[in-house]
N, C-alpha and C. Protein backbone atom coordinates (compact mmCIF):
# COMPACT_ATOMS: atom_id res chain seq x y z
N UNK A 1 16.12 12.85 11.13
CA UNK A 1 15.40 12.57 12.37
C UNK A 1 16.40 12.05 13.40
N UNK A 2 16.47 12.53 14.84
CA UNK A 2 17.21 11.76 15.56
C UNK A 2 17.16 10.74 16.04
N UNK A 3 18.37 9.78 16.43
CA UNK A 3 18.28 8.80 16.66
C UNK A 3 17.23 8.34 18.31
N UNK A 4 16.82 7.01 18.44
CA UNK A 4 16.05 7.14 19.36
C UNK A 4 17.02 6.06 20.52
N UNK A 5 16.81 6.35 21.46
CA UNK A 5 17.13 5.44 22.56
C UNK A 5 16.31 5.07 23.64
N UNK A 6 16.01 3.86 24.05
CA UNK A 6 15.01 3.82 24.99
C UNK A 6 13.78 4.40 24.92
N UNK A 7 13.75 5.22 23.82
CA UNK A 7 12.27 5.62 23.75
C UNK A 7 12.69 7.22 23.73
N UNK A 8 13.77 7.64 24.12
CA UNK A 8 13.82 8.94 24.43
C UNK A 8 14.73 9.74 23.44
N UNK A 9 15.14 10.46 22.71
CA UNK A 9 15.60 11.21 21.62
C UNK A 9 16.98 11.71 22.52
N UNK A 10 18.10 11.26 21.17
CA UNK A 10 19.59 11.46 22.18
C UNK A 10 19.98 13.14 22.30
N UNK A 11 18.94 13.76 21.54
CA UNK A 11 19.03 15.04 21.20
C UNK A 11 17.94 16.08 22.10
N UNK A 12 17.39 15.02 23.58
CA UNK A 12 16.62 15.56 24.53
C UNK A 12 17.41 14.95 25.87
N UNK A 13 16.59 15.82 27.07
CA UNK A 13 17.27 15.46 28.45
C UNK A 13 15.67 15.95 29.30
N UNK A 14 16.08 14.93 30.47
CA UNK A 14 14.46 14.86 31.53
C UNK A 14 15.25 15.98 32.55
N UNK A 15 14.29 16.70 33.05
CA UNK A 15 14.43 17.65 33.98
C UNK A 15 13.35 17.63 35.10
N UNK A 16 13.45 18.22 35.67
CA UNK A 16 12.35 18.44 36.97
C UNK A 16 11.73 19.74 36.73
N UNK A 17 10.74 19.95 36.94
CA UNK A 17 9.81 21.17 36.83
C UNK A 17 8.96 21.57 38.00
N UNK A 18 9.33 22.41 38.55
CA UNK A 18 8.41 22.82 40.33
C UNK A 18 7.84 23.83 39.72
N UNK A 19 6.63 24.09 40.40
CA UNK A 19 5.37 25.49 40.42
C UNK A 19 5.23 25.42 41.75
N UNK A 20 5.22 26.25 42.78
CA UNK A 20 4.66 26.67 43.77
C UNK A 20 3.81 28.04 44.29
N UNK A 21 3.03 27.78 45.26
CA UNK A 21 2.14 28.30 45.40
C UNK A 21 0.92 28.59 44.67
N UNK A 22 -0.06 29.43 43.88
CA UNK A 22 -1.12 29.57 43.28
C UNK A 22 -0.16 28.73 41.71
N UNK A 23 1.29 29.25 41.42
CA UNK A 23 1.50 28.42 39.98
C UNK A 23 1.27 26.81 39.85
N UNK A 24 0.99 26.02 41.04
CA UNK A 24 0.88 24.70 40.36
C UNK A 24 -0.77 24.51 39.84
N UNK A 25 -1.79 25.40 39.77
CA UNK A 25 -2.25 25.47 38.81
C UNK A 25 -2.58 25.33 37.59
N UNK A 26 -0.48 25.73 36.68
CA UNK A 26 -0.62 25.59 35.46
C UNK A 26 -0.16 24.25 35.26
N UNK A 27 0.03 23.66 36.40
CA UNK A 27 0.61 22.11 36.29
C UNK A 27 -0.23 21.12 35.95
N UNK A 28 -0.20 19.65 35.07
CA UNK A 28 -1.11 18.85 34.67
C UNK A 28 -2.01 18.44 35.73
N UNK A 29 -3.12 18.40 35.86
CA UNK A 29 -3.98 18.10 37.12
C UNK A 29 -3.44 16.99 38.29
N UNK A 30 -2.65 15.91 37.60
CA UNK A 30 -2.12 14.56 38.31
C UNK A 30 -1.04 14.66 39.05
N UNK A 31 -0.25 16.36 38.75
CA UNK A 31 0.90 16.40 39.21
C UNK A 31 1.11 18.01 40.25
N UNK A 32 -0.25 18.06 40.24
CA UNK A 32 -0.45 19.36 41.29
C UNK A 32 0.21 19.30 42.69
N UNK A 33 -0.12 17.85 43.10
CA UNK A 33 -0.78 17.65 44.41
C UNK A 33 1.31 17.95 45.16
N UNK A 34 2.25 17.20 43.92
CA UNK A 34 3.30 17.07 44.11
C UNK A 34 4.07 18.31 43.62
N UNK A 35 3.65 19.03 42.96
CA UNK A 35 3.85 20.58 42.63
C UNK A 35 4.80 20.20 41.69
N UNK A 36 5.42 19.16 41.00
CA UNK A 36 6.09 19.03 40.38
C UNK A 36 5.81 17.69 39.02
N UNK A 37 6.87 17.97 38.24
CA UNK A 37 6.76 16.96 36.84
C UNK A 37 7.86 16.80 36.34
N UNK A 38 8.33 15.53 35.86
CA UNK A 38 9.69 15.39 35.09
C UNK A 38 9.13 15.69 33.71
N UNK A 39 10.09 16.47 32.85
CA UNK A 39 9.87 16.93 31.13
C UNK A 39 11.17 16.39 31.07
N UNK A 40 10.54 16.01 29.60
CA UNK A 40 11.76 15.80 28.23
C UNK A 40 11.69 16.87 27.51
N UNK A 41 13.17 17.28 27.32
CA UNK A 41 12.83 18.71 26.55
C UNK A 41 13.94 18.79 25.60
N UNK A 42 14.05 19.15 24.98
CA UNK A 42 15.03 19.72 24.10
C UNK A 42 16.27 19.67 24.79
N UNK A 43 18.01 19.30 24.37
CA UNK A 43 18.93 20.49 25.05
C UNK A 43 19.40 21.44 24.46
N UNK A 44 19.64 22.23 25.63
CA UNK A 44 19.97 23.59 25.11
C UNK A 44 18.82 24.66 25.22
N UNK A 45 17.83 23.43 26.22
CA UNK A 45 16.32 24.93 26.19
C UNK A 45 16.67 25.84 27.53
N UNK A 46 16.21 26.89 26.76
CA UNK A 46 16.14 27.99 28.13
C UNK A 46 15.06 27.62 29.20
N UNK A 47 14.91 28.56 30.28
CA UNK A 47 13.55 28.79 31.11
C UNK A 47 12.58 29.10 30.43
N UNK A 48 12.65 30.17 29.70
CA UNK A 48 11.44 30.56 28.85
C UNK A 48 10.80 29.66 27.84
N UNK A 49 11.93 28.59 27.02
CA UNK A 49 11.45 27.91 26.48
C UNK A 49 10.27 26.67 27.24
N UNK A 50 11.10 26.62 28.30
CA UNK A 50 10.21 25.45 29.32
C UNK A 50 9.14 25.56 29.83
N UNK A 51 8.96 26.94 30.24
CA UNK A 51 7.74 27.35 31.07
C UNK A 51 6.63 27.87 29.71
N UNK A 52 7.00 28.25 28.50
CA UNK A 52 6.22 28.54 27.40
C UNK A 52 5.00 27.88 27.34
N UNK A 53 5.19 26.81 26.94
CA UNK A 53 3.50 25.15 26.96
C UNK A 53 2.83 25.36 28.20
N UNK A 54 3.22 25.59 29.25
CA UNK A 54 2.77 25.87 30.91
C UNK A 54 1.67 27.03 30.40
N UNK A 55 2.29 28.20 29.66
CA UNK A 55 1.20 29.35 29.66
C UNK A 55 1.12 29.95 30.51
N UNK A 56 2.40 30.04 31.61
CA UNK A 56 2.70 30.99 32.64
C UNK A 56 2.71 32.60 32.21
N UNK A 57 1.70 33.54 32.46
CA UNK A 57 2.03 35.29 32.65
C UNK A 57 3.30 34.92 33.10
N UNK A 58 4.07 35.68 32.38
CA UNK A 58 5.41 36.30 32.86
C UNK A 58 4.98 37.36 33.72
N UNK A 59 4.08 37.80 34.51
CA UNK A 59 4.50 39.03 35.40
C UNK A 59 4.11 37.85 36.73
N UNK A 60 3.86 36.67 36.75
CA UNK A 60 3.83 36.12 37.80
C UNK A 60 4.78 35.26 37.85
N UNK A 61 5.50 35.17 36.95
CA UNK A 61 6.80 34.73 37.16
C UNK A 61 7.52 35.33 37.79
N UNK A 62 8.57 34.79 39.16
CA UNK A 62 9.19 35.96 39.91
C UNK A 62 10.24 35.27 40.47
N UNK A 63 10.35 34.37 41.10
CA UNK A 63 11.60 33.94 41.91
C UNK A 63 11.95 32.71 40.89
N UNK A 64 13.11 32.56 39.67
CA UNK A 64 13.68 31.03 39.06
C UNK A 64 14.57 31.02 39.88
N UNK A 65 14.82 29.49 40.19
CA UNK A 65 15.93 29.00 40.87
C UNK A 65 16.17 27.95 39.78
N UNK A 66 17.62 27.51 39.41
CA UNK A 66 18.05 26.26 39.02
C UNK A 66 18.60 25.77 40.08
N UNK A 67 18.24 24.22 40.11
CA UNK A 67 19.14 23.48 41.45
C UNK A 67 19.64 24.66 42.59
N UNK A 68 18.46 25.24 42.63
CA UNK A 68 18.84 25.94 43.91
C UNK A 68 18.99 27.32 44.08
N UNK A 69 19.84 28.15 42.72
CA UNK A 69 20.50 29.35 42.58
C UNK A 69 19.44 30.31 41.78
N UNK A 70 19.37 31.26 41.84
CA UNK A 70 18.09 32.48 41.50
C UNK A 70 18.53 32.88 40.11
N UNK A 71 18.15 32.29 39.20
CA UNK A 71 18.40 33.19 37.54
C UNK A 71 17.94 35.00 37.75
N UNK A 72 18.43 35.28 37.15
CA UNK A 72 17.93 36.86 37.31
C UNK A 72 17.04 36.95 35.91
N UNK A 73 15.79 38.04 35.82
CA UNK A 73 15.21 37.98 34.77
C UNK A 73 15.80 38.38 33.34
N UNK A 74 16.67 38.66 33.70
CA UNK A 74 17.50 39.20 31.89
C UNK A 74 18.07 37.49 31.66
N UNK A 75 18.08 36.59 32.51
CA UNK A 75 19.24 35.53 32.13
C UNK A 75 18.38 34.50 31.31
N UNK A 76 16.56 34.85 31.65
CA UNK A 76 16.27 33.34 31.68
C UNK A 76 15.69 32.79 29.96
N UNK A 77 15.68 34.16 29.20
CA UNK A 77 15.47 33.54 27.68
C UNK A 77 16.63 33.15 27.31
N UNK A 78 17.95 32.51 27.63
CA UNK A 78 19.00 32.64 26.97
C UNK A 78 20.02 31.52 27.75
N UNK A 79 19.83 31.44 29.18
CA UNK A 79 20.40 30.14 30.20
C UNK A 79 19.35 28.88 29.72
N UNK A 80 20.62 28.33 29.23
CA UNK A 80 20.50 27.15 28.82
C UNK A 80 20.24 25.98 30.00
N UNK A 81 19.57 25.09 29.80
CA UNK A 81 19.39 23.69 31.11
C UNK A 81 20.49 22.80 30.88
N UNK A 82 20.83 21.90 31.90
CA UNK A 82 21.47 20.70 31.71
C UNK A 82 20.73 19.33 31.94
N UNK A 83 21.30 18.47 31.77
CA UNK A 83 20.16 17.57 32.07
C UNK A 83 20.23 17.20 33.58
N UNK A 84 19.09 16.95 34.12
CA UNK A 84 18.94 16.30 35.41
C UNK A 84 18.49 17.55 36.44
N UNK A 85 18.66 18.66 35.54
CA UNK A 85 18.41 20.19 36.71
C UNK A 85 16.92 19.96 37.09
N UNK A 86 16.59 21.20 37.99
CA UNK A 86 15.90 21.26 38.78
C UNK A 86 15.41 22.64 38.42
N UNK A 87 13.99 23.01 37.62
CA UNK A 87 14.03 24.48 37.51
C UNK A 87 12.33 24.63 38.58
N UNK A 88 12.77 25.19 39.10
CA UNK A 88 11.80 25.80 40.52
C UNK A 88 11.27 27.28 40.16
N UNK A 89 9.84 27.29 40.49
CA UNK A 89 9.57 28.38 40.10
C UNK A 89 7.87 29.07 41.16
N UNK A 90 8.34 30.18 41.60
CA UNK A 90 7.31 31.22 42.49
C UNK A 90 6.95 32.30 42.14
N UNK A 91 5.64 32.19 42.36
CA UNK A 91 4.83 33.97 42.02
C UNK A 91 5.38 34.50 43.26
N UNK A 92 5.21 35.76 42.74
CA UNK A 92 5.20 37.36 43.67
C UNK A 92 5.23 36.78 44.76
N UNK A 93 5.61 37.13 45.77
CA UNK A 93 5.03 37.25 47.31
C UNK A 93 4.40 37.73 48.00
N UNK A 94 3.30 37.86 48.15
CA UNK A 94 2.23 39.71 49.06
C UNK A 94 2.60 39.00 50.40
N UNK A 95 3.01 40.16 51.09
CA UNK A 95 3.74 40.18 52.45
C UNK A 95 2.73 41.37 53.35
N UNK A 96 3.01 41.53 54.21
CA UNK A 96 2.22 42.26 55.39
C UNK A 96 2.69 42.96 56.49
């Protein structure tokens, strides 16, 4: 079992988690309003691993950004997080 620190497992890291637009939806009801949530997660988790518990359709998954930069969809079962990132995330866009 790993060791614990502060309450938090030395073998996890807190991240930031954004949903925007119709996705903060899949967000806990308390944390809609802010479109966002800090997770403890594993390291070494991918996107896919993160957004998995969410229960996000992957076909409305469309724009990942880490801290900023656009994962492409082949990258995101396999790009690993660091701690303290920022994974941002947007449905489709319907434009006009």
């Amino acid at each position: 079992m790993p060791m614990m620190r502060g309450g938090a497992s030395i073998h996890s890291m807190k991240i930031t988690f954004k949903l925007f637009a119709s996705l903060t939806d899949f967000l806990p009801q308390q944390h809609r309003t802010a479109n966002q949530v800090t997770l403890e997660v594993a390291q070494g988790a991918t996107i896919l691993q993160i957004i998995e518990p969410f229960g996000l359709p992957e076909k409305i998954v469309d724009l990942v950004l880490i801290n900023g930069k656009f994962i492409a969809p082949e990258d995101r079962a396999t790009l690993a997080l660091q701690p303290d990132d920022v994974l941002a995330i947007w449905p489709p866009i319907a434009g006009g």
